[in-house]
Structures are given as structure tokens and as C-alpha cells.
PDB file of N, CA and C in Angstrom:
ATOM      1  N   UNK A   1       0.830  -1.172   0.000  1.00  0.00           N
ATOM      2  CA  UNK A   1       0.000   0.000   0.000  1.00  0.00           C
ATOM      3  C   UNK A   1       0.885   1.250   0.000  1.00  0.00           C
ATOM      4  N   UNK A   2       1.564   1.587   1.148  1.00  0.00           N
ATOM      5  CA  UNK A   2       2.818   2.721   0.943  1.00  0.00           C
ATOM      6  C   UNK A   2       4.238   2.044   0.839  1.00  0.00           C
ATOM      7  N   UNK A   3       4.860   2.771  -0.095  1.00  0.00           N
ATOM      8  CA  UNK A   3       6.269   2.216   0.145  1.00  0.00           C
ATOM      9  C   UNK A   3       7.456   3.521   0.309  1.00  0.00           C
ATOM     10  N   UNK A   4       7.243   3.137   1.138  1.00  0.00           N
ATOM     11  CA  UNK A   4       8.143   4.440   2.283  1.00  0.00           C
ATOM     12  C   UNK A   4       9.737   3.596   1.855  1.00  0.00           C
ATOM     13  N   UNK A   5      11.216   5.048   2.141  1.00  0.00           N
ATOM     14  CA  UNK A   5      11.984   4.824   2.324  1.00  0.00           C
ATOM     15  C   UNK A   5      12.690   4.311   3.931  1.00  0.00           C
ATOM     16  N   UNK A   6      13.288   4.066   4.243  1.00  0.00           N
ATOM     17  CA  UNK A   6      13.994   4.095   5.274  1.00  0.00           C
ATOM     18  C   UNK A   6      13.735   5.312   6.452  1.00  0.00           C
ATOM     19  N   UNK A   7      14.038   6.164   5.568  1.00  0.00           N
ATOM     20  CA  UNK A   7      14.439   7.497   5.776  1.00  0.00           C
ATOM     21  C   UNK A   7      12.599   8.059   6.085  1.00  0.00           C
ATOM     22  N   UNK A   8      12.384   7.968   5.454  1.00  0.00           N
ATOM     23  CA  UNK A   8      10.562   8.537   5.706  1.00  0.00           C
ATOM     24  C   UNK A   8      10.043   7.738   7.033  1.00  0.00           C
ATOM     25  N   UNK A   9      10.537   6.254   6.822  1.00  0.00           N
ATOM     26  CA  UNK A   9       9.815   5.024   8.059  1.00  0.00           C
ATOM     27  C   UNK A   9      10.501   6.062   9.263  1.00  0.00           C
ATOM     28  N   UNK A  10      11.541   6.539   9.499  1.00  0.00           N
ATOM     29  CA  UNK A  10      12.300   6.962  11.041  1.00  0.00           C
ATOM     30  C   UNK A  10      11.085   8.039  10.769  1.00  0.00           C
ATOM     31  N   UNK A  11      11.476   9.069  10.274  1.00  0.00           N
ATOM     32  CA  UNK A  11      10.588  10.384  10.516  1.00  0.00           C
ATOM     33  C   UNK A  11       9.062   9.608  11.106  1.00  0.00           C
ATOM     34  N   UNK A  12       7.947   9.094  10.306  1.00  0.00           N
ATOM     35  CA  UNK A  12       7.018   8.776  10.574  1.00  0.00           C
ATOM     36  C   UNK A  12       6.998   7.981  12.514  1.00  0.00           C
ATOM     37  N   UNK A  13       8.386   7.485  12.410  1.00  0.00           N
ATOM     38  CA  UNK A  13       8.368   6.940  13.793  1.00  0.00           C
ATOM     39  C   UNK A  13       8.373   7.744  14.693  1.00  0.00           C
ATOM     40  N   UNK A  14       9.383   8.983  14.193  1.00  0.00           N
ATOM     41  CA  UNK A  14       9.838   9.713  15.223  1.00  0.00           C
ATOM     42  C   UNK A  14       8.818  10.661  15.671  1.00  0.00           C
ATOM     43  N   UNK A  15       7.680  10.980  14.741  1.00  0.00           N
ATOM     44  CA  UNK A  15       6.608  11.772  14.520  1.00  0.00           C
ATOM     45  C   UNK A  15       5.467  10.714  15.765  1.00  0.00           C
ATOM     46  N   UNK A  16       5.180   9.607  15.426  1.00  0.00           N
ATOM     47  CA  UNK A  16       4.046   8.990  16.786  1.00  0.00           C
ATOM     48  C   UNK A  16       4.658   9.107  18.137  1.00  0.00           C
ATOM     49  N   UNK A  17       6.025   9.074  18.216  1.00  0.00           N
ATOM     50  CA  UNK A  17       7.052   8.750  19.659  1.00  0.00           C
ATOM     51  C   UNK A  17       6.170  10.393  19.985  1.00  0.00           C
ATOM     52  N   UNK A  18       7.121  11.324  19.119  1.00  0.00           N
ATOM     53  CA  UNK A  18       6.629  12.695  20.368  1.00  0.00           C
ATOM     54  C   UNK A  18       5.051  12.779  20.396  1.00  0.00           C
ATOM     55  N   UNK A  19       3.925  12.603  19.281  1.00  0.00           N
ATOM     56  CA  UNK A  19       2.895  12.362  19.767  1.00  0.00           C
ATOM     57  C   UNK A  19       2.392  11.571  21.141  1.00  0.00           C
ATOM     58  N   UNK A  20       2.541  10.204  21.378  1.00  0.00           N
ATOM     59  CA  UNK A  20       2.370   9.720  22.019  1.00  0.00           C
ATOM     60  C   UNK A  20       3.009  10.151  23.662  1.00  0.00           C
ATOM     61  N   UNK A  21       4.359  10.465  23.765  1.00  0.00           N
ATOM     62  CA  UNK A  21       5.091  11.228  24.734  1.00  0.00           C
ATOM     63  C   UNK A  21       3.929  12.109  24.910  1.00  0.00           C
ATOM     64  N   UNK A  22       3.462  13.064  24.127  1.00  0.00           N
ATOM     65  CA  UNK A  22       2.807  14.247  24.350  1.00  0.00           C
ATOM     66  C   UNK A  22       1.753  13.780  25.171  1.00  0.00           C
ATOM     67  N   UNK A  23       0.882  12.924  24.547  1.00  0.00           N
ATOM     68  CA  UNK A  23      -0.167  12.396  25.070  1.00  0.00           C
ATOM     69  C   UNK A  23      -0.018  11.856  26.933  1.00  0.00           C
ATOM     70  N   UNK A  24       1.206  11.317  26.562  1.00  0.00           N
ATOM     71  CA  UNK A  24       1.571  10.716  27.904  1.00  0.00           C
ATOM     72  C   UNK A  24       1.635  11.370  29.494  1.00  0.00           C
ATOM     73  N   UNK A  25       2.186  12.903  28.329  1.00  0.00           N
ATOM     74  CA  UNK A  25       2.522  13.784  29.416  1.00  0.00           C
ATOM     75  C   UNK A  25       1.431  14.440  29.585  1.00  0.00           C
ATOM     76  N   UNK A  26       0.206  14.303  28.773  1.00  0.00           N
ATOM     77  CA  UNK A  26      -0.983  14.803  29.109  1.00  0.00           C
ATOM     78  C   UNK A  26      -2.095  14.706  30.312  1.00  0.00           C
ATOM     79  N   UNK A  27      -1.716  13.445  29.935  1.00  0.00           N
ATOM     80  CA  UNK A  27      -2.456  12.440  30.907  1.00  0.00           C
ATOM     81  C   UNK A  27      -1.868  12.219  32.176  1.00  0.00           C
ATOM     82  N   UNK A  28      -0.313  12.536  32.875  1.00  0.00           N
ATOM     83  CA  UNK A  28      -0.065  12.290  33.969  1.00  0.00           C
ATOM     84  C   UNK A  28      -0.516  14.117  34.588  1.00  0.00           C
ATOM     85  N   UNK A  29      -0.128  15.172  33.578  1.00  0.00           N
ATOM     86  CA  UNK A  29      -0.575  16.319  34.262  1.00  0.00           C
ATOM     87  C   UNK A  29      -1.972  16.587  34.510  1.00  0.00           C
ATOM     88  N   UNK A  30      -3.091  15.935  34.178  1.00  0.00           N
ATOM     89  CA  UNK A  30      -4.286  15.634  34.459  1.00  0.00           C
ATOM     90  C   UNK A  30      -4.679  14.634  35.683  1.00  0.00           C
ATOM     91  N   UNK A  31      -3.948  13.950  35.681  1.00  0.00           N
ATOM     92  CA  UNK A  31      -4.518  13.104  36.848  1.00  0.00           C
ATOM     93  C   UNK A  31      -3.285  13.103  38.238  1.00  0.00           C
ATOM     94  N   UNK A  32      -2.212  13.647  38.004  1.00  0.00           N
ATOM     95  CA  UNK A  32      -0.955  13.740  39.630  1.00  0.00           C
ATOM     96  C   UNK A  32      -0.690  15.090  39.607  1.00  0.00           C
ATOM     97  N   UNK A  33      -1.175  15.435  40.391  1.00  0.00           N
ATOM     98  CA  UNK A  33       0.085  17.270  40.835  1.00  0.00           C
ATOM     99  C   UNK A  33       0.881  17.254  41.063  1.00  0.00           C
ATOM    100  N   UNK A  34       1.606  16.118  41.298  1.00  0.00           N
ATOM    101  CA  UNK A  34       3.407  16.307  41.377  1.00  0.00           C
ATOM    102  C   UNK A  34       3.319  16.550  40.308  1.00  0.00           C
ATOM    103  N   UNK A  35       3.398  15.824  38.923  1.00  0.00           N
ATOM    104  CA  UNK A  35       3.483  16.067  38.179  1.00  0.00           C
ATOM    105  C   UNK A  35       3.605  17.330  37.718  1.00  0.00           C
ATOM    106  N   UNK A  36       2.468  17.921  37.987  1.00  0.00           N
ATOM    107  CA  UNK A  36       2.042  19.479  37.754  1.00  0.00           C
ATOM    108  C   UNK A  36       3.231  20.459  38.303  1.00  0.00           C
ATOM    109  N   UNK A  37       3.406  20.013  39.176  1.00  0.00           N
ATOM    110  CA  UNK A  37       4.361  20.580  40.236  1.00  0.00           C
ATOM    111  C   UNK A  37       5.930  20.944  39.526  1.00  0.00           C
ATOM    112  N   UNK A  38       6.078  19.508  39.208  1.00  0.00           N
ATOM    113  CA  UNK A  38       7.657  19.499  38.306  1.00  0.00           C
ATOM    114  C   UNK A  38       7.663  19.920  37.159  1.00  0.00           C
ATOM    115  N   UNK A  39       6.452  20.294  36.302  1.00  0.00           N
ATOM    116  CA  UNK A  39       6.601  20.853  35.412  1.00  0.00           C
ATOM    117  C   UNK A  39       6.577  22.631  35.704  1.00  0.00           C
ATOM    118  N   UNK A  40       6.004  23.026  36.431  1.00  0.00           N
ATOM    119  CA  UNK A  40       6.129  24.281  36.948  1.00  0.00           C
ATOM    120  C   UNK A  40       7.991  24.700  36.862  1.00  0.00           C
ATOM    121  N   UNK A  41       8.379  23.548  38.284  1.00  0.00           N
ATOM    122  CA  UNK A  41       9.826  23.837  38.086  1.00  0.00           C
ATOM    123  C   UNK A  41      10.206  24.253  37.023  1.00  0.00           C
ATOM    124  N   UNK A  42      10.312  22.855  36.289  1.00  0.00           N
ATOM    125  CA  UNK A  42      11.233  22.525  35.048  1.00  0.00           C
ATOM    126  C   UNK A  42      10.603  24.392  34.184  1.00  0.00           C
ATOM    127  N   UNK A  43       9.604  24.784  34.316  1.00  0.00           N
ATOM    128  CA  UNK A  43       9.647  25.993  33.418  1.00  0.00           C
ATOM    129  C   UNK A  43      10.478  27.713  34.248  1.00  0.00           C
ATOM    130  N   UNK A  44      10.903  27.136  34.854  1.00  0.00           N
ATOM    131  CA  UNK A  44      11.876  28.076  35.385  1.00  0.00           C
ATOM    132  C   UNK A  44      13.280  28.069  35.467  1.00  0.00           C
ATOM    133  N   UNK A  45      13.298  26.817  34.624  1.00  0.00           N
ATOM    134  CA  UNK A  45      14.845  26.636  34.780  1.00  0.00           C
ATOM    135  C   UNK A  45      15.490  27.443  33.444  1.00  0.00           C
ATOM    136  N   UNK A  46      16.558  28.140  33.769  1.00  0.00           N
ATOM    137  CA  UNK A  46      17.085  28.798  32.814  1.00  0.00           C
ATOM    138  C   UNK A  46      16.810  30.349  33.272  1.00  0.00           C
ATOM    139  N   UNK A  47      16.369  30.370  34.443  1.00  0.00           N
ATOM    140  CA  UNK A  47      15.680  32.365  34.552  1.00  0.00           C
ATOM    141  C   UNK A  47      16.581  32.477  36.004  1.00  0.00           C
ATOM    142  N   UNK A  48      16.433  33.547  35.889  1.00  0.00           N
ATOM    143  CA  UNK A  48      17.037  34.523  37.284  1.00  0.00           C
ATOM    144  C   UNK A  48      16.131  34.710  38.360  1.00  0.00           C
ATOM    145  N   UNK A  49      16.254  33.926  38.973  1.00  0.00           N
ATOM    146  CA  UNK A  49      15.869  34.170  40.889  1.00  0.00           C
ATOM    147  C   UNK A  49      15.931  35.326  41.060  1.00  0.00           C
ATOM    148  N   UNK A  50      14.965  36.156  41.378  1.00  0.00           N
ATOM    149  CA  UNK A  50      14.902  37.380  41.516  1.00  0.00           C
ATOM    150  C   UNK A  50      15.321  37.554  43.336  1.00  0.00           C
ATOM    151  N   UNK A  51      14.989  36.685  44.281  1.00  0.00           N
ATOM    152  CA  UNK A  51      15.442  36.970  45.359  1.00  0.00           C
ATOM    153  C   UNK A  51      16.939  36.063  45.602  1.00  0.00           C
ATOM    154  N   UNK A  52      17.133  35.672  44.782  1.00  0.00           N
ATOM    155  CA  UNK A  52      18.817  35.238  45.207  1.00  0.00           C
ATOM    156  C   UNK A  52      19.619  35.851  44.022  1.00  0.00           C
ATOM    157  N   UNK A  53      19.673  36.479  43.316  1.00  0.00           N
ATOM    158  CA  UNK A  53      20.299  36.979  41.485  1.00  0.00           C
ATOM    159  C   UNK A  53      21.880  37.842  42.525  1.00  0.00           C
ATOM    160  N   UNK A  54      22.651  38.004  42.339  1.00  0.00           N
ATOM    161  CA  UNK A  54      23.536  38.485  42.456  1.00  0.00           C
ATOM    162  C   UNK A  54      23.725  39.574  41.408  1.00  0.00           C
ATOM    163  N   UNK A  55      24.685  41.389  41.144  1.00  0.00           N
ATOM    164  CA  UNK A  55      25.067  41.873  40.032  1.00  0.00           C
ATOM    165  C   UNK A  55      24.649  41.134  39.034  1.00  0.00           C
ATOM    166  N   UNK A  56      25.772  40.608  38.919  1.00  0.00           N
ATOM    167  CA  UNK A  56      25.729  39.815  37.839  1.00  0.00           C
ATOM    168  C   UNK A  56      24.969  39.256  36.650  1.00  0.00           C
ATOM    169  N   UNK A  57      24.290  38.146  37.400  1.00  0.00           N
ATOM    170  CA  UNK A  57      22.923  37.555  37.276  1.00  0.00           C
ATOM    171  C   UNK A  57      22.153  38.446  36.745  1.00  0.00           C
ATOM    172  N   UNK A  58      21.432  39.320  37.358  1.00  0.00           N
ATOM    173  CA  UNK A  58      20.673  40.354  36.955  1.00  0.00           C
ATOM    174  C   UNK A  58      20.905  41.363  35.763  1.00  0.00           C
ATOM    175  N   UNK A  59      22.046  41.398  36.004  1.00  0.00           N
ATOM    176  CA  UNK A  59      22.774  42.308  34.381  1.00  0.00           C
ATOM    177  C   UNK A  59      23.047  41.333  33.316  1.00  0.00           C
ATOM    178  N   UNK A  60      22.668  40.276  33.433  1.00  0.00           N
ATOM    179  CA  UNK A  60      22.725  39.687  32.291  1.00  0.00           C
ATOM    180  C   UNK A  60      21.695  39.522  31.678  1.00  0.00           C
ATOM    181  N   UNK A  61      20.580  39.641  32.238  1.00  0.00           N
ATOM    182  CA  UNK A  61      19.259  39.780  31.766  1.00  0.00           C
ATOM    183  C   UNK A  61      19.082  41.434  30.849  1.00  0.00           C
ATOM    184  N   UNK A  62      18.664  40.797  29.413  1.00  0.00           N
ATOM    185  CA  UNK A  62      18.452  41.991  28.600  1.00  0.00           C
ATOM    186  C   UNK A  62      17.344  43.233  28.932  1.00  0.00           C
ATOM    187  N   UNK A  63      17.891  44.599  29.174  1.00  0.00           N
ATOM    188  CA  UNK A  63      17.099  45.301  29.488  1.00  0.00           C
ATOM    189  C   UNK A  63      16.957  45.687  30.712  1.00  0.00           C
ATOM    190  N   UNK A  64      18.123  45.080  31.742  1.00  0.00           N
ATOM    191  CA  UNK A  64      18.696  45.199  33.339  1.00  0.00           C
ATOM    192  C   UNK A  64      19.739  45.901  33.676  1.00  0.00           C
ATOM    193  N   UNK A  65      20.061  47.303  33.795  1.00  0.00           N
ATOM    194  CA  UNK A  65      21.527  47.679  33.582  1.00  0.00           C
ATOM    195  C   UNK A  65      22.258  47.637  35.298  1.00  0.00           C
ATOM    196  N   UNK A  66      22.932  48.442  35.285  1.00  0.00           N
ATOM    197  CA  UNK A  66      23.195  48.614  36.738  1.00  0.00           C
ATOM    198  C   UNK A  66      22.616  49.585  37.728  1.00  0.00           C
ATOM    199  N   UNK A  67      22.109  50.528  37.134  1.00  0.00           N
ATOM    200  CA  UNK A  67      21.022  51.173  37.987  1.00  0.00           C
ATOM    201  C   UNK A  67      20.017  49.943  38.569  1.00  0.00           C
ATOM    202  N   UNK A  68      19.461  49.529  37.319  1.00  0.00           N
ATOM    203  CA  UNK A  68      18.403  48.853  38.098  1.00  0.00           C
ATOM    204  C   UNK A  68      18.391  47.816  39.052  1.00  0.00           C
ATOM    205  N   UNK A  69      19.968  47.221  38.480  1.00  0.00           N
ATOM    206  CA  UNK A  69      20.299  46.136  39.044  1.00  0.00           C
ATOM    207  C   UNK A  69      20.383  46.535  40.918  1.00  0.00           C
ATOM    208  N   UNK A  70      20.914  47.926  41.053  1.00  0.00           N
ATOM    209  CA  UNK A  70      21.145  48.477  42.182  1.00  0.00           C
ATOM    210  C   UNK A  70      19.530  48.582  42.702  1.00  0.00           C
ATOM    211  N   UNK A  71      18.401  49.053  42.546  1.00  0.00           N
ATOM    212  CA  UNK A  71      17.239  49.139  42.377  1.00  0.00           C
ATOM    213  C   UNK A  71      16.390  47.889  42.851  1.00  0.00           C
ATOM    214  N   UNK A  72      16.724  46.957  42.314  1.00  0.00           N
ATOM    215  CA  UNK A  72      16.331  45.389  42.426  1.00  0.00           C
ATOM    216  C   UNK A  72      16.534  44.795  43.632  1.00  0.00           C
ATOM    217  N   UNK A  73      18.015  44.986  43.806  1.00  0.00           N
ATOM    218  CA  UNK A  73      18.449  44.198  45.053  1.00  0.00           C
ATOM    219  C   UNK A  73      18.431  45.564  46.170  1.00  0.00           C
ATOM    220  N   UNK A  74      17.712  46.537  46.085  1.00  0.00           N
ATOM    221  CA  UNK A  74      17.459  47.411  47.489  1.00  0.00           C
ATOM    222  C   UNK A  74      16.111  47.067  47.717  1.00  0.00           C
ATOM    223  N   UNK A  75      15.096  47.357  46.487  1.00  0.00           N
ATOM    224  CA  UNK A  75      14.239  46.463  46.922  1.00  0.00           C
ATOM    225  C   UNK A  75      14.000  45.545  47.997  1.00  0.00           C
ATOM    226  N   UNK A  76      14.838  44.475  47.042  1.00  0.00           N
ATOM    227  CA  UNK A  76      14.442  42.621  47.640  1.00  0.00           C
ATOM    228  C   UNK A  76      15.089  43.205  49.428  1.00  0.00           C
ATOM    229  N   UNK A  77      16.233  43.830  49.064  1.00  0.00           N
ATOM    230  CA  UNK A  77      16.497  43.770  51.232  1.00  0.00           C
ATOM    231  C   UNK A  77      15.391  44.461  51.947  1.00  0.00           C
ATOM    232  N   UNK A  78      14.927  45.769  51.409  1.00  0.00           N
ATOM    233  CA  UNK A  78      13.944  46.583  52.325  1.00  0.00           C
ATOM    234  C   UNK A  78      12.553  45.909  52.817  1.00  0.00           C
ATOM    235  N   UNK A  79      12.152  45.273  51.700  1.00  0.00           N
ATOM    236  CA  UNK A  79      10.762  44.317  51.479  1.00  0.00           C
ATOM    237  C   UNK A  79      10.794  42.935  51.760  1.00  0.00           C
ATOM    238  N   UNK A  80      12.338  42.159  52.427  1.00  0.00           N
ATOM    239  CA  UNK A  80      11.944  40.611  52.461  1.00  0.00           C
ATOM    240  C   UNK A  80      12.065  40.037  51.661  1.00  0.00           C
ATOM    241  N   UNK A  81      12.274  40.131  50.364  1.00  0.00           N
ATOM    242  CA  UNK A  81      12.208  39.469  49.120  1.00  0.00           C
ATOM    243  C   UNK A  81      10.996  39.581  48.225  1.00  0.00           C
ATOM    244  N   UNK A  82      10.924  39.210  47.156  1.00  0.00           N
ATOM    245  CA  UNK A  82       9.970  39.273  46.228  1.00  0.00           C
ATOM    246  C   UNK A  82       9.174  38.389  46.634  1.00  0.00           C
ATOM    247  N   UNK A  83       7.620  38.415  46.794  1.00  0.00           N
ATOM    248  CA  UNK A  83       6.315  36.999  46.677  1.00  0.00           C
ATOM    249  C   UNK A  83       6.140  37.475  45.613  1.00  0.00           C
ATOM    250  N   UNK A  84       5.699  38.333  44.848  1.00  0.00           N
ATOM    251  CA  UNK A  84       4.972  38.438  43.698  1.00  0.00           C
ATOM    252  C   UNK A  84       5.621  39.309  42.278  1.00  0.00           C
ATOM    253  N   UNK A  85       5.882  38.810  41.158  1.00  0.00           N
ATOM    254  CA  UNK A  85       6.602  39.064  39.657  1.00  0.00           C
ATOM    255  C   UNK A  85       6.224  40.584  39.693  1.00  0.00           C
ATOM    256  N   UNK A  86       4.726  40.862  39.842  1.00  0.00           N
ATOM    257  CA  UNK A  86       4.202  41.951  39.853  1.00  0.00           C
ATOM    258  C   UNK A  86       5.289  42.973  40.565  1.00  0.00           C
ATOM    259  N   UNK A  87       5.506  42.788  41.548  1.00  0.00           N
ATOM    260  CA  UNK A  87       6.047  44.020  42.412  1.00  0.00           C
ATOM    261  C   UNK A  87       7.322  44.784  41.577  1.00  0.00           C
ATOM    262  N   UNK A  88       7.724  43.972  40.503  1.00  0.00           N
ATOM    263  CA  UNK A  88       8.893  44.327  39.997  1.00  0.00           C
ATOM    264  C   UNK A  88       8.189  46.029  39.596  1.00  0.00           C
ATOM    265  N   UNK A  89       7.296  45.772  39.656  1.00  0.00           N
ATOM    266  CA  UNK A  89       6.359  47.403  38.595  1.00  0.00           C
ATOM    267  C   UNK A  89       6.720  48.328  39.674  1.00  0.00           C
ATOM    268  N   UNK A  90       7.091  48.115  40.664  1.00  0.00           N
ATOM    269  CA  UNK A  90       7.297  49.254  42.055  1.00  0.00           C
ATOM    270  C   UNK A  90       8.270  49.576  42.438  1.00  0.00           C
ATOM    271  N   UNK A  91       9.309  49.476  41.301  1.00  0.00           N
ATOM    272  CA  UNK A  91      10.393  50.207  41.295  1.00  0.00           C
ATOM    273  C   UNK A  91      10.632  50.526  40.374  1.00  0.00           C
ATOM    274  N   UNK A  92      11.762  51.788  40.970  1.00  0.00           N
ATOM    275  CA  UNK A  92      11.656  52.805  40.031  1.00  0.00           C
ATOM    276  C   UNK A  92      12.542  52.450  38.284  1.00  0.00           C
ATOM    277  N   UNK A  93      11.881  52.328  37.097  1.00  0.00           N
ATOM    278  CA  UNK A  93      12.593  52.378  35.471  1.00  0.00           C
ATOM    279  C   UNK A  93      11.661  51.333  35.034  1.00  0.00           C
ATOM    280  N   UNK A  94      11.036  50.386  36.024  1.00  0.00           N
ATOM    281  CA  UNK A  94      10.552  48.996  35.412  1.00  0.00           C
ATOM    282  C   UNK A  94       9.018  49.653  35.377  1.00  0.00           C
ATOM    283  N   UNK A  95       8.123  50.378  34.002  1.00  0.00           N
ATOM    284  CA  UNK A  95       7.093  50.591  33.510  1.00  0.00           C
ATOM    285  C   UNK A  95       6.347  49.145  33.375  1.00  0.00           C
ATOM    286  N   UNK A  96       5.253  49.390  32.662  1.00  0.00           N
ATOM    287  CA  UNK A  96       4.598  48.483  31.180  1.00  0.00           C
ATOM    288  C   UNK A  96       5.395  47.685  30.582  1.00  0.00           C
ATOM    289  N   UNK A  97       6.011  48.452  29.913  1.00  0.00           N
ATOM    290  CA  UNK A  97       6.960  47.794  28.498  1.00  0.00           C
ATOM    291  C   UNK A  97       8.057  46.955  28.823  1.00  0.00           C
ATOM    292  N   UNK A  98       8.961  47.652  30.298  1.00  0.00           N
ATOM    293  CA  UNK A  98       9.966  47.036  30.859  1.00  0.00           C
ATOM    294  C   UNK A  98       9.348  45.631  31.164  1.00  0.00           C
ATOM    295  N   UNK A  99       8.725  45.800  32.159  1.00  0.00           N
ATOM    296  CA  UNK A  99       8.280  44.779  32.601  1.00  0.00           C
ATOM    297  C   UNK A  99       8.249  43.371  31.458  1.00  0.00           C
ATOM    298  N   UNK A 100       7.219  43.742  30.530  1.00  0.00           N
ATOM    299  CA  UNK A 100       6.671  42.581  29.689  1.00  0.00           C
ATOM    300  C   UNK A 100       8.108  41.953  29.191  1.00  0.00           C
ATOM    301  N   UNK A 101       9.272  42.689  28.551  1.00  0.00           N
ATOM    302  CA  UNK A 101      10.200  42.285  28.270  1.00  0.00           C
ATOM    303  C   UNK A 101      11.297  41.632  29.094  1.00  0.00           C
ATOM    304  N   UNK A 102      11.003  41.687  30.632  1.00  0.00           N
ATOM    305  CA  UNK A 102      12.097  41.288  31.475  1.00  0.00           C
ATOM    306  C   UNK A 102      11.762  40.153  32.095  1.00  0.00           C
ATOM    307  N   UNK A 103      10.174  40.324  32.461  1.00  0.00           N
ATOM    308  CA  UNK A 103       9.195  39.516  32.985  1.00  0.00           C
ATOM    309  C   UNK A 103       9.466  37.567  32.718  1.00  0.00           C
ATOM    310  N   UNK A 104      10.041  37.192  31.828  1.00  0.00           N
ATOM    311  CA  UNK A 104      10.016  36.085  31.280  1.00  0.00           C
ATOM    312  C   UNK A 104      11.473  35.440  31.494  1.00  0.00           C
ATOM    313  N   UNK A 105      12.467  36.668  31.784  1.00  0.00           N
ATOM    314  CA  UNK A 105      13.715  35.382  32.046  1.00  0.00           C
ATOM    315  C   UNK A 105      13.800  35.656  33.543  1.00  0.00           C
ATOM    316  N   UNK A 106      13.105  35.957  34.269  1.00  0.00           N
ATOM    317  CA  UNK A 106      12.917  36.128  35.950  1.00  0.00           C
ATOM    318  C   UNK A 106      11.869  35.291  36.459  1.00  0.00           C
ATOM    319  N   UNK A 107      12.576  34.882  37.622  1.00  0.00           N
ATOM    320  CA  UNK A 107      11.169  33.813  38.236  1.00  0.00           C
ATOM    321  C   UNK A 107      11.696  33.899  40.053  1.00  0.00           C
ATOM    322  N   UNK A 108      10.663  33.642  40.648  1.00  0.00           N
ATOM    323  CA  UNK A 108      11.071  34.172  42.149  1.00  0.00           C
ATOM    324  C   UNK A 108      10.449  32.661  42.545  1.00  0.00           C
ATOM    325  N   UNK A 109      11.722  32.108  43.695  1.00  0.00           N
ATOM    326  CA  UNK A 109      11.856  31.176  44.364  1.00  0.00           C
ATOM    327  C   UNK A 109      11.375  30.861  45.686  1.00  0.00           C
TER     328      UNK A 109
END
């Protein structure tokens, strides 16, 4: 009926594997909250801890210079640390626009 190459049979394989994976992972985040849980993690990995970020850290994030960076971490000491992404809006340079753009490689621990 089809006569697939070699080369087409892997793709077609490789194409049900991540389907099915997908599915898989569908179905455990529907029915366990760990689950739920570790995927939360796992989507923060790669971002800047906003209450542990050092200089550094923070200036490496596009759109963070050293003002703010100074800004950030007076913040986090005066206030306890960050609970909420939001608060970043309550200091002083981080608007609207800042925000939306910085908002995504920062995550508070």
C-alpha cells in the first residue's frame, strides 16, 4: 500500500514517539500534581531568581543595567524578598513595556 523509504519510516516513527510522549505527558498532568508541580519547576529553569540573582545575574538579563540592578536588590532587602513578579512594577525604570520584556527570564523562588 505505501512504500516508504527508510528514511521517511524513522521520521514517521519519530513523529508517533513525540505524539504519544505528548499524550503521555498529558495524561499524567491531568490526573498527579506532582506532576504538575515538576513541570512548573522545570519551566523556570534557565531564569534569574529574583530573590537570590547576584550583580551579575541580573545584568545579564536583557534590558537590566546597573542602575536597576542596584534598584532590584534594594528592593528585595527593604521588602523581604519578592512573593509576587508583579512588584517588579514598584520600582523605580521597570514601567509596562519594561516589565513585559524582562518579565520572562525572571522567576522568584
Amino acid at each position: 500500500m505505501f512504500s516508504l523509504t527508510p528514511q521517511e519510516r524513522q521520521v514517521v516513527l519519530f513523529l508517533v514517539s513525540v505524539a504519544l510522549l505528548g499524550i503521555g505527558t498529558n495524561f499524567l498532568l491531568r490526573t498527579n500534581l506532582k506532576v504538575g508541580s515538576l513541570v512548573a519547576v522545570c519551566q523556570d529553569i534557565g531564569k534569574i531568581n529574583l530573590n537570590t540573582a547576584d550583580d551579575d545575574a541580573l545584568m545579564s538579563v536583557t534590558g537590566i543595567g546597573t542602575k536597576l540592578t542596584q534598584r532590584i536588590i534594594e528592593y528585595r532587602m527593604s521588602h523581604g524578598g519578592f512573593r509576587d513578579m508583579e512588584e517588579l512594577k514598584n520600582i523605580k525604570g521597570i514601567n509596562g513595556n519594561k516589565y513585559e520584556k524582562i518579565k520572562d527570564s525572571l522567576c522568584i523562588k
